[in-house]
N, C-alpha and C. Protein backbone atom coordinates (compact mmCIF):
# COMPACT_ATOMS: atom_id res chain seq x y z
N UNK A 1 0.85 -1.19 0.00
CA UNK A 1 0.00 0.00 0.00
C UNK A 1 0.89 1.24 0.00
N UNK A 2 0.19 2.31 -0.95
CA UNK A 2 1.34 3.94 -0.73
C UNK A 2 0.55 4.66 -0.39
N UNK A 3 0.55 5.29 0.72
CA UNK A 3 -0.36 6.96 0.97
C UNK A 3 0.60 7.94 0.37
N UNK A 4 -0.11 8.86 -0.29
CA UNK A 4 0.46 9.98 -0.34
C UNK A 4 -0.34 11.21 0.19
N UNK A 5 0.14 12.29 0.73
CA UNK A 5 -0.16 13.11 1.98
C UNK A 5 0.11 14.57 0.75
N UNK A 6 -0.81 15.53 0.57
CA UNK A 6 -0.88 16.39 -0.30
C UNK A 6 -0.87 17.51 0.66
N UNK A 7 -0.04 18.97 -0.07
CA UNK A 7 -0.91 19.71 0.62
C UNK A 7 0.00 21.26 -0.22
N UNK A 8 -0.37 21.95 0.39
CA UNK A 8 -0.29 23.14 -0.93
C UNK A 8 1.64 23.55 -1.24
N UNK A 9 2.36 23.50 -0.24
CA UNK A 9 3.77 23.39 -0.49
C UNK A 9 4.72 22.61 -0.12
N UNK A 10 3.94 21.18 0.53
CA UNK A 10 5.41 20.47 1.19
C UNK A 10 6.15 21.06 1.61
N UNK A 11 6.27 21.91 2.63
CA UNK A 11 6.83 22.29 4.04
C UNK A 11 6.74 22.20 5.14
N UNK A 12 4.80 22.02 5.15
CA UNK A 12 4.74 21.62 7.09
C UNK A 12 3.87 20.74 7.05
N UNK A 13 2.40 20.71 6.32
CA UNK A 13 1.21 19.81 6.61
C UNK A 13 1.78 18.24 6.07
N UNK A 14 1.58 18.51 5.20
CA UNK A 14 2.28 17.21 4.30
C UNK A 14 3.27 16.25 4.41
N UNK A 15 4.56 17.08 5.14
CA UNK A 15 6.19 16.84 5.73
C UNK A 15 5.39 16.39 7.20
N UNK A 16 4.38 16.67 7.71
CA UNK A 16 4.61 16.47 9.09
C UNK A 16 3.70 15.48 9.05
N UNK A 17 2.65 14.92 8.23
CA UNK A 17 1.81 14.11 8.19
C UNK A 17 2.65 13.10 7.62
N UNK A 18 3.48 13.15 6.58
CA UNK A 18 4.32 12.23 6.62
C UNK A 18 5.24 11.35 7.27
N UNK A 19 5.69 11.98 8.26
CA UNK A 19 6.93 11.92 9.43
C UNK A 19 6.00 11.03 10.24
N UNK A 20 4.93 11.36 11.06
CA UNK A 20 3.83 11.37 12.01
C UNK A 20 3.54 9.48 11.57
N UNK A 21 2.96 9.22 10.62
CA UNK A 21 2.55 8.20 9.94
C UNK A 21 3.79 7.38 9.65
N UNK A 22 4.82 7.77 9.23
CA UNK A 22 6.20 6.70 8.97
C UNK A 22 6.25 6.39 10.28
N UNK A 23 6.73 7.31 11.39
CA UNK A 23 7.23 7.24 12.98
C UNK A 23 5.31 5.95 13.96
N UNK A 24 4.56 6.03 13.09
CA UNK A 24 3.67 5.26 13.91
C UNK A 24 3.70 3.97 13.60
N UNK A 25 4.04 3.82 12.02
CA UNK A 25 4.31 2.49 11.10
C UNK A 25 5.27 1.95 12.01
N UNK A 26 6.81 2.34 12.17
CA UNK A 26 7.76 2.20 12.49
C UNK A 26 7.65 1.29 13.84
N UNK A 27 6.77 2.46 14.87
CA UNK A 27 6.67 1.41 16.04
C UNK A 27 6.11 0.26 16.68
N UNK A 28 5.34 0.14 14.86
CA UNK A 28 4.58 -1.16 14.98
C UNK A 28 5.50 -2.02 14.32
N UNK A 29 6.39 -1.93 13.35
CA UNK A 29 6.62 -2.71 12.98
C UNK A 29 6.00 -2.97 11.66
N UNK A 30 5.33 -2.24 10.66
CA UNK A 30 4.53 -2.01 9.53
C UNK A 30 5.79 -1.71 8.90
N UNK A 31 5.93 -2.64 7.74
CA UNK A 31 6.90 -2.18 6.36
C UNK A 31 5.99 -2.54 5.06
N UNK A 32 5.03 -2.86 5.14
CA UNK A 32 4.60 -3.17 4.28
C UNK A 32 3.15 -1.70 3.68
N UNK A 33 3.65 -0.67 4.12
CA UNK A 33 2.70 0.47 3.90
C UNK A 33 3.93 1.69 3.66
N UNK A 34 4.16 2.20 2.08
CA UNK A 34 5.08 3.31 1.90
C UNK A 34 4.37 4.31 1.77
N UNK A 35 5.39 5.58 2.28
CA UNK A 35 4.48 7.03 2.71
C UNK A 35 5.26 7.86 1.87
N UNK A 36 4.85 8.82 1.76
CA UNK A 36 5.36 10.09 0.67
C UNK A 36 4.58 11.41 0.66
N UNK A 37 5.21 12.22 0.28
CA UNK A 37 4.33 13.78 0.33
C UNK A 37 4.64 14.51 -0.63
N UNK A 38 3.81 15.10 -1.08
CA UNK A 38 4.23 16.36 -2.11
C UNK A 38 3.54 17.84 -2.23
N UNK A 39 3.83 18.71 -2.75
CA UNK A 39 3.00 19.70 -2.69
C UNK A 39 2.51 19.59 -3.83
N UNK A 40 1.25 21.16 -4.07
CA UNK A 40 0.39 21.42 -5.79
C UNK A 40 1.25 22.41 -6.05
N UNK A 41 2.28 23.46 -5.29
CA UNK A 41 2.82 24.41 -6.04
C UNK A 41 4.47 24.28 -6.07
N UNK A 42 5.25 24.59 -6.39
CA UNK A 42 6.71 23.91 -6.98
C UNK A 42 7.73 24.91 -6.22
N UNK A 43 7.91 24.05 -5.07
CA UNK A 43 8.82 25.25 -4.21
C UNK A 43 10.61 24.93 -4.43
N UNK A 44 10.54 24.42 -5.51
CA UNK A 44 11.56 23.75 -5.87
C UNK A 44 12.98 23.10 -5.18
N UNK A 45 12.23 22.50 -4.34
CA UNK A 45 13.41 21.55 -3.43
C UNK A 45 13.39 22.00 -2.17
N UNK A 46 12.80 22.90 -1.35
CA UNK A 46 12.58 23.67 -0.08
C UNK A 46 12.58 22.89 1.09
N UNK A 47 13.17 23.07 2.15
CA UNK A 47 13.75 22.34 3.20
C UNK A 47 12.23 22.71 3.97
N UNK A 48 11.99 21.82 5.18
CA UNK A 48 10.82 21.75 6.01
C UNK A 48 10.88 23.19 6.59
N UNK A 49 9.78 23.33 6.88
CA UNK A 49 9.45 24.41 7.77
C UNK A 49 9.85 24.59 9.03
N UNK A 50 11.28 25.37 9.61
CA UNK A 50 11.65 24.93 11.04
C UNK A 50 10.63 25.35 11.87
N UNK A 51 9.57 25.34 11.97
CA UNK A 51 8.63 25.84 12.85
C UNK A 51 8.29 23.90 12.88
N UNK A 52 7.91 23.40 11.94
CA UNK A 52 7.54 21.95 11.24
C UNK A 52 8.36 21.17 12.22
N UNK A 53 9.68 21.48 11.23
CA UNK A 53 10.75 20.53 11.86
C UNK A 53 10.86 20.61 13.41
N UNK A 54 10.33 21.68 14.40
CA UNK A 54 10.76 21.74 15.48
C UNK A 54 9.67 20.82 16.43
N UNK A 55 8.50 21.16 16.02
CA UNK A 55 7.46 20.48 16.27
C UNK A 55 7.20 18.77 16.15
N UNK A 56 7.77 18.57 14.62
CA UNK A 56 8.12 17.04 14.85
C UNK A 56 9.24 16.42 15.96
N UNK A 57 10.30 17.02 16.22
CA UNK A 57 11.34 16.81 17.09
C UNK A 57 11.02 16.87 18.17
N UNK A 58 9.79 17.80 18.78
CA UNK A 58 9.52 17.70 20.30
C UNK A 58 8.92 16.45 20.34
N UNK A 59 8.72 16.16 19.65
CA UNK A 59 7.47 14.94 19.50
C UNK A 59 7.73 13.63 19.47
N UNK A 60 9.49 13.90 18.77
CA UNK A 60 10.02 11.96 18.62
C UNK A 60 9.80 11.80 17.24
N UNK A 61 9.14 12.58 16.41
CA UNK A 61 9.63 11.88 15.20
C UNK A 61 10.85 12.77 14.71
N UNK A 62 10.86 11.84 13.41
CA UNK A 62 12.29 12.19 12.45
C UNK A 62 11.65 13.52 11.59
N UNK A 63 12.80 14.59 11.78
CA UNK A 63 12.15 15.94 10.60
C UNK A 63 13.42 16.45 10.31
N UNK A 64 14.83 15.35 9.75
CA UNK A 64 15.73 15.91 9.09
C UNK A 64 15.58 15.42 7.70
N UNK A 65 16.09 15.99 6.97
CA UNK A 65 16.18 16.18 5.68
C UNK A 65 15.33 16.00 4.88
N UNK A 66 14.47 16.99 5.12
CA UNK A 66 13.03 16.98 3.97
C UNK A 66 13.45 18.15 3.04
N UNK A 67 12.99 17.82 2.36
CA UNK A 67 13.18 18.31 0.47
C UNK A 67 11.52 18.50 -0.02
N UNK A 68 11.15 19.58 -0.59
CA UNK A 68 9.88 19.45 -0.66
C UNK A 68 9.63 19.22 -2.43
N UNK A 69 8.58 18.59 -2.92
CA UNK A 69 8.69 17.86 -4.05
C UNK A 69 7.00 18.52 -4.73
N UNK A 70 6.57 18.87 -5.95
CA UNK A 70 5.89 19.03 -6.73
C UNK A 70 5.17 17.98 -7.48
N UNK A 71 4.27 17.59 -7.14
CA UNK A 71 3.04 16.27 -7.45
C UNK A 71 3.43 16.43 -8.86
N UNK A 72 3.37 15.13 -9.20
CA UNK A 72 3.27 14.75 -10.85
C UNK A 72 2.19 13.19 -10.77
N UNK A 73 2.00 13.01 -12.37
CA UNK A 73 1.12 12.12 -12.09
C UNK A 73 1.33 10.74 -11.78
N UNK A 74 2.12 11.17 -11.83
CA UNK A 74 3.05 9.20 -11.45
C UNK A 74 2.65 9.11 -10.30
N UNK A 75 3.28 9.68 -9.62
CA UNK A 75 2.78 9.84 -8.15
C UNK A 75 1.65 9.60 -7.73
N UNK A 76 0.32 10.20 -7.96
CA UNK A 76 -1.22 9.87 -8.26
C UNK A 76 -1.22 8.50 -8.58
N UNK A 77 -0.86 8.56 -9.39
CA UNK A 77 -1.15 7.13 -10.09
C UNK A 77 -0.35 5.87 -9.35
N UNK A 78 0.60 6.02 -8.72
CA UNK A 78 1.09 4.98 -7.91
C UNK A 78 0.55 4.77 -6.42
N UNK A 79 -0.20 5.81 -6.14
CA UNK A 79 -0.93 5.95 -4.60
C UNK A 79 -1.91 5.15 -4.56
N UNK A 80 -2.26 4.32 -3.65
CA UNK A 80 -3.51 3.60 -3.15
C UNK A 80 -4.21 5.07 -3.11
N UNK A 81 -3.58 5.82 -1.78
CA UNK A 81 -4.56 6.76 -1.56
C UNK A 81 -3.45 8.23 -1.67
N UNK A 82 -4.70 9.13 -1.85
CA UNK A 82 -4.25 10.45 -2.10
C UNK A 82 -4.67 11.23 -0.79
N UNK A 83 -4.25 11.71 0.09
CA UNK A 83 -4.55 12.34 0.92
C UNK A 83 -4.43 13.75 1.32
N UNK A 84 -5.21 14.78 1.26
CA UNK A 84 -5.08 15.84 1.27
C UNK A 84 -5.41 16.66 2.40
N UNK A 85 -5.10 17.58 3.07
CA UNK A 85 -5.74 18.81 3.57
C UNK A 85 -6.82 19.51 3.51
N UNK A 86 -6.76 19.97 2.37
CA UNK A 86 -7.95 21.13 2.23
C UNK A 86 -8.98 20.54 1.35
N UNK A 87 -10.48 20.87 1.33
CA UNK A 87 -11.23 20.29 0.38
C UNK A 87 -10.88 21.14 -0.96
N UNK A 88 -10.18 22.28 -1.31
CA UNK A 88 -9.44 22.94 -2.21
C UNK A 88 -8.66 22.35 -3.03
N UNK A 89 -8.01 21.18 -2.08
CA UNK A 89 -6.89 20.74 -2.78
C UNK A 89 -7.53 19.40 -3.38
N UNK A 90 -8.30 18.73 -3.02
CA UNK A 90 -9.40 17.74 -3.46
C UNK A 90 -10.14 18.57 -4.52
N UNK A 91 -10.75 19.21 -4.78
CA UNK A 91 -11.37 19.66 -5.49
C UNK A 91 -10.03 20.00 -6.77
N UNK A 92 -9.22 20.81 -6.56
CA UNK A 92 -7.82 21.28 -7.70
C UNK A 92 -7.76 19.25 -8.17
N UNK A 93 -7.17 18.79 -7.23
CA UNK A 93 -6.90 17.58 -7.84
C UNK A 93 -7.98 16.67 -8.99
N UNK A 94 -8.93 16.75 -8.38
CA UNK A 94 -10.36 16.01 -9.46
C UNK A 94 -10.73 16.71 -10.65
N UNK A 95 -10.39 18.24 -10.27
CA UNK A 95 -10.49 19.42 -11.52
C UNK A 95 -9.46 18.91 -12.79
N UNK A 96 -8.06 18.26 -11.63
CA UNK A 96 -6.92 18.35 -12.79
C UNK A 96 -6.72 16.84 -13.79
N UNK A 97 -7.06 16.16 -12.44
CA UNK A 97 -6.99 14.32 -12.71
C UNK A 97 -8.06 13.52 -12.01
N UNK A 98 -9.37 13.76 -13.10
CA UNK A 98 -10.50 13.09 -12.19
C UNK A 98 -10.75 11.71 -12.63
N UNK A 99 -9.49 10.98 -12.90
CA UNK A 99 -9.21 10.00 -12.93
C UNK A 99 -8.96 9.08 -11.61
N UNK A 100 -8.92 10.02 -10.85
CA UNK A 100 -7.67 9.49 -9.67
C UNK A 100 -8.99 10.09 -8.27
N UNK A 101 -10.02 10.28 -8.68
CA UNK A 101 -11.17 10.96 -7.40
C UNK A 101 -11.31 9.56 -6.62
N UNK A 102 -11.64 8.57 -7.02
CA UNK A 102 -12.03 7.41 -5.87
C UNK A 102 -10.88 7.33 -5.00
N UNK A 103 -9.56 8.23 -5.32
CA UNK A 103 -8.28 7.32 -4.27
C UNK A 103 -8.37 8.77 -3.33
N UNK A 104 -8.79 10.46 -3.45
CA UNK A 104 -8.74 11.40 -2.87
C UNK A 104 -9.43 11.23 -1.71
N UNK A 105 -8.75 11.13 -0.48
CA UNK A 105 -9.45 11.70 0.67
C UNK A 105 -8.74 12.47 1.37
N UNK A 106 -10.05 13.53 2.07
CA UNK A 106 -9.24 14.92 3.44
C UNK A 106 -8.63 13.84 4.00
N UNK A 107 -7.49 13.88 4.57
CA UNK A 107 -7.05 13.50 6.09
C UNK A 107 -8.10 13.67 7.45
N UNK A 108 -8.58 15.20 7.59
CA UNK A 108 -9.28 15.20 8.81
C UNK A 108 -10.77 14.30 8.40
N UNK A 109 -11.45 13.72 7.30
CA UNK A 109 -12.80 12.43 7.28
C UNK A 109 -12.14 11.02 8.03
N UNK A 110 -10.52 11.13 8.48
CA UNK A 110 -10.07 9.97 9.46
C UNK A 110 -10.55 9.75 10.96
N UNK A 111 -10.78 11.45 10.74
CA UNK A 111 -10.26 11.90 12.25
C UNK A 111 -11.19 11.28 13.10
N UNK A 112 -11.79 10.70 14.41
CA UNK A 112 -12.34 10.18 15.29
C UNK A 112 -13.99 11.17 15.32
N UNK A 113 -13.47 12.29 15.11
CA UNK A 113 -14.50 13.88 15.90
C UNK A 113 -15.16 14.09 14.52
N UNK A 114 -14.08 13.74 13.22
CA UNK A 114 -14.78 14.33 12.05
C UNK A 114 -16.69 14.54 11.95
N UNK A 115 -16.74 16.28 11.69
CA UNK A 115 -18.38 15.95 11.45
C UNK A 115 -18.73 16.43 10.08
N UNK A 116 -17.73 16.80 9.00
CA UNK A 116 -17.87 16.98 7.59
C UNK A 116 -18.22 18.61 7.45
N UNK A 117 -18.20 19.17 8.33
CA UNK A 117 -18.28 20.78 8.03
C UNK A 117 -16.75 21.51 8.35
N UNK A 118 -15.97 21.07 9.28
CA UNK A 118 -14.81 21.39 9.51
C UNK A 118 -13.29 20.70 8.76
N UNK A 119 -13.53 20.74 7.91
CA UNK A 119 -12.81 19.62 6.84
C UNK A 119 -11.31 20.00 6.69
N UNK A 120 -10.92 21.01 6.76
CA UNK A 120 -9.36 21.37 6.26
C UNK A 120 -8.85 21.87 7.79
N UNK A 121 -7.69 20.99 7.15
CA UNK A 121 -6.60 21.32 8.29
C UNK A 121 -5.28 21.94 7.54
N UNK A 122 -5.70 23.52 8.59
CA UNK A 122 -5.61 24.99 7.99
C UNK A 122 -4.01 24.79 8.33
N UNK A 123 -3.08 25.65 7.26
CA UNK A 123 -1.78 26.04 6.70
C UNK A 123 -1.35 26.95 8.56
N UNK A 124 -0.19 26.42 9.09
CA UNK A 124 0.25 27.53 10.12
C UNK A 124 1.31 28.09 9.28
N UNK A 125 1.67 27.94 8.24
CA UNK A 125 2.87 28.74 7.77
C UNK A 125 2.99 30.13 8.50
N UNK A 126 4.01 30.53 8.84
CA UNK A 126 4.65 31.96 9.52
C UNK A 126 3.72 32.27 10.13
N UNK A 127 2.56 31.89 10.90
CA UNK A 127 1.86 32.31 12.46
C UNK A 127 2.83 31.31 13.48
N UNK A 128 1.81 31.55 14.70
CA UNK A 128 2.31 31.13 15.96
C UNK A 128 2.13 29.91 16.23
N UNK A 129 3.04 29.83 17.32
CA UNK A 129 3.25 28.35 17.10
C UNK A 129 1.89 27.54 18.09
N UNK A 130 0.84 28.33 18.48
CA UNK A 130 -0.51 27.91 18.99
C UNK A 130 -0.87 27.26 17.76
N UNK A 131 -0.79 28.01 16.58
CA UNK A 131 -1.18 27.51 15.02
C UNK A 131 -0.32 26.38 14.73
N UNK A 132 1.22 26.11 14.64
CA UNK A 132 1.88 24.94 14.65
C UNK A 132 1.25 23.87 15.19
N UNK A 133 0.98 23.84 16.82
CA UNK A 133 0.49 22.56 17.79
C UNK A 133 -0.56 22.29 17.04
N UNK A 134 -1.83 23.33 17.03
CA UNK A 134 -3.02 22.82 16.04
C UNK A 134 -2.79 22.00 15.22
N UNK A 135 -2.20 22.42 14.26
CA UNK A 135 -2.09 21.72 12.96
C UNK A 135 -1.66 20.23 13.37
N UNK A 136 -0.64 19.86 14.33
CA UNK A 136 -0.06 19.05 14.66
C UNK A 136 -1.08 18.21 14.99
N UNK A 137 -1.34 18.45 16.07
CA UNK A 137 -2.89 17.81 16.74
C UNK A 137 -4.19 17.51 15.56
N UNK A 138 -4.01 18.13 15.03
CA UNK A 138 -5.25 17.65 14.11
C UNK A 138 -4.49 16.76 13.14
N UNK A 139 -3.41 17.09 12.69
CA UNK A 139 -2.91 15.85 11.84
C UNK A 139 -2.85 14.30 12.57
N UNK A 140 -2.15 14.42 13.81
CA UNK A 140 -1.58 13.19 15.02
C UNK A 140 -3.51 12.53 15.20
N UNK A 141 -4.28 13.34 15.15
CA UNK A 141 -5.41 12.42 15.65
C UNK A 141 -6.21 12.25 14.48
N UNK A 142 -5.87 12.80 13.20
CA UNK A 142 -6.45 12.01 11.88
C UNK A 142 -5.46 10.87 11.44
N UNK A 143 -4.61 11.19 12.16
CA UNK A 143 -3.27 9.64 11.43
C UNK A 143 -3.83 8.82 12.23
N UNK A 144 -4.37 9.07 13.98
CA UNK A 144 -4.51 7.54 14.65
C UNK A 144 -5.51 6.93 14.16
N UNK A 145 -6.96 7.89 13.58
CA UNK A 145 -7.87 7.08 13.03
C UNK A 145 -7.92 6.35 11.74
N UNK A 146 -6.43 7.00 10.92
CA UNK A 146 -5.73 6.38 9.70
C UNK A 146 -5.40 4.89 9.76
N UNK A 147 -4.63 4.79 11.08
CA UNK A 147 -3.92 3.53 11.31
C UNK A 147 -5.08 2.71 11.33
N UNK A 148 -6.07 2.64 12.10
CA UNK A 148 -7.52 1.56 12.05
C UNK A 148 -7.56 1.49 10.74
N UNK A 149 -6.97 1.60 9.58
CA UNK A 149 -7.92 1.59 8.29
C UNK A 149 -6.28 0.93 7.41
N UNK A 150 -5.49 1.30 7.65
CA UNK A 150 -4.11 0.84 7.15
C UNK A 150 -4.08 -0.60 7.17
């Protein structure tokens, strides 16, 4: 199985939903599920977000050497599932390759609380780091309801 974890620049949502999900695989003992992330806009090779990276590190997972990468369709096309953030970015994706809509799901329709009106789990880029933990927290408790389904 491949998840791939979408989100508008591969710097923090995406990089950290990635990390989050490898580091839970890991302590089970899961090799048989590969993870990956990319962004929709082309930041051309851009290192994690140290706000990102700092946040994964308090935490125990791994957040060295991320490289941020620009979706192509291979990628799509090699994913079991496509996983995204924003219903924006679900929607851009089916707009672009609605080939690939049965594999798109938000991350937060995992989440335990999900009630389908609060759907995107919002960008902290350059706010505070109250906005960092958020994001964190809403990613960490849509990955645990991920793992039931992995």
């Amino acid at each position: 199985m491949t998840v791939l974890f979408l989100c508008t620049a591969n710097i923090v949502r995406s990089f950290m939903a990635e990390r989050i999900l490898k580091g839970r695989l890991a302590k089970i003992k899961r090799s048989d599920v590969a993870v990956c992330s990319a962004g929709m806009i082309d930041m051309q090779g851009a290192d994690g977000d140290p706000a990102a990276i700092k946040m994964l590190a308090e935490h125990g997972y791994d957040s060295l050497s991320h490289v941020s990468r620009l979706i192509s369709e291979g990628m799509l096309g090699e994913a079991d599932w496509i996983v995204v953030m924003e219903s924006a970015h679900r929607q851009q994706l089916i707009g672009d390759y609605p080939q690939y809509e049965g594999k798109i799901r938000l991350l937060k329709s995992f989440a335990r609380d999900y009630d389908g009106v609060n759907q995107d789990i919002r960008d902290p880029y350059r706010q505070s780091v109250y906005n960092y933990r958020l994001c964190f927290s809403e990613i960490y408790m849509a990955i645990d309801g991920m793992m039931k389904c992995i």
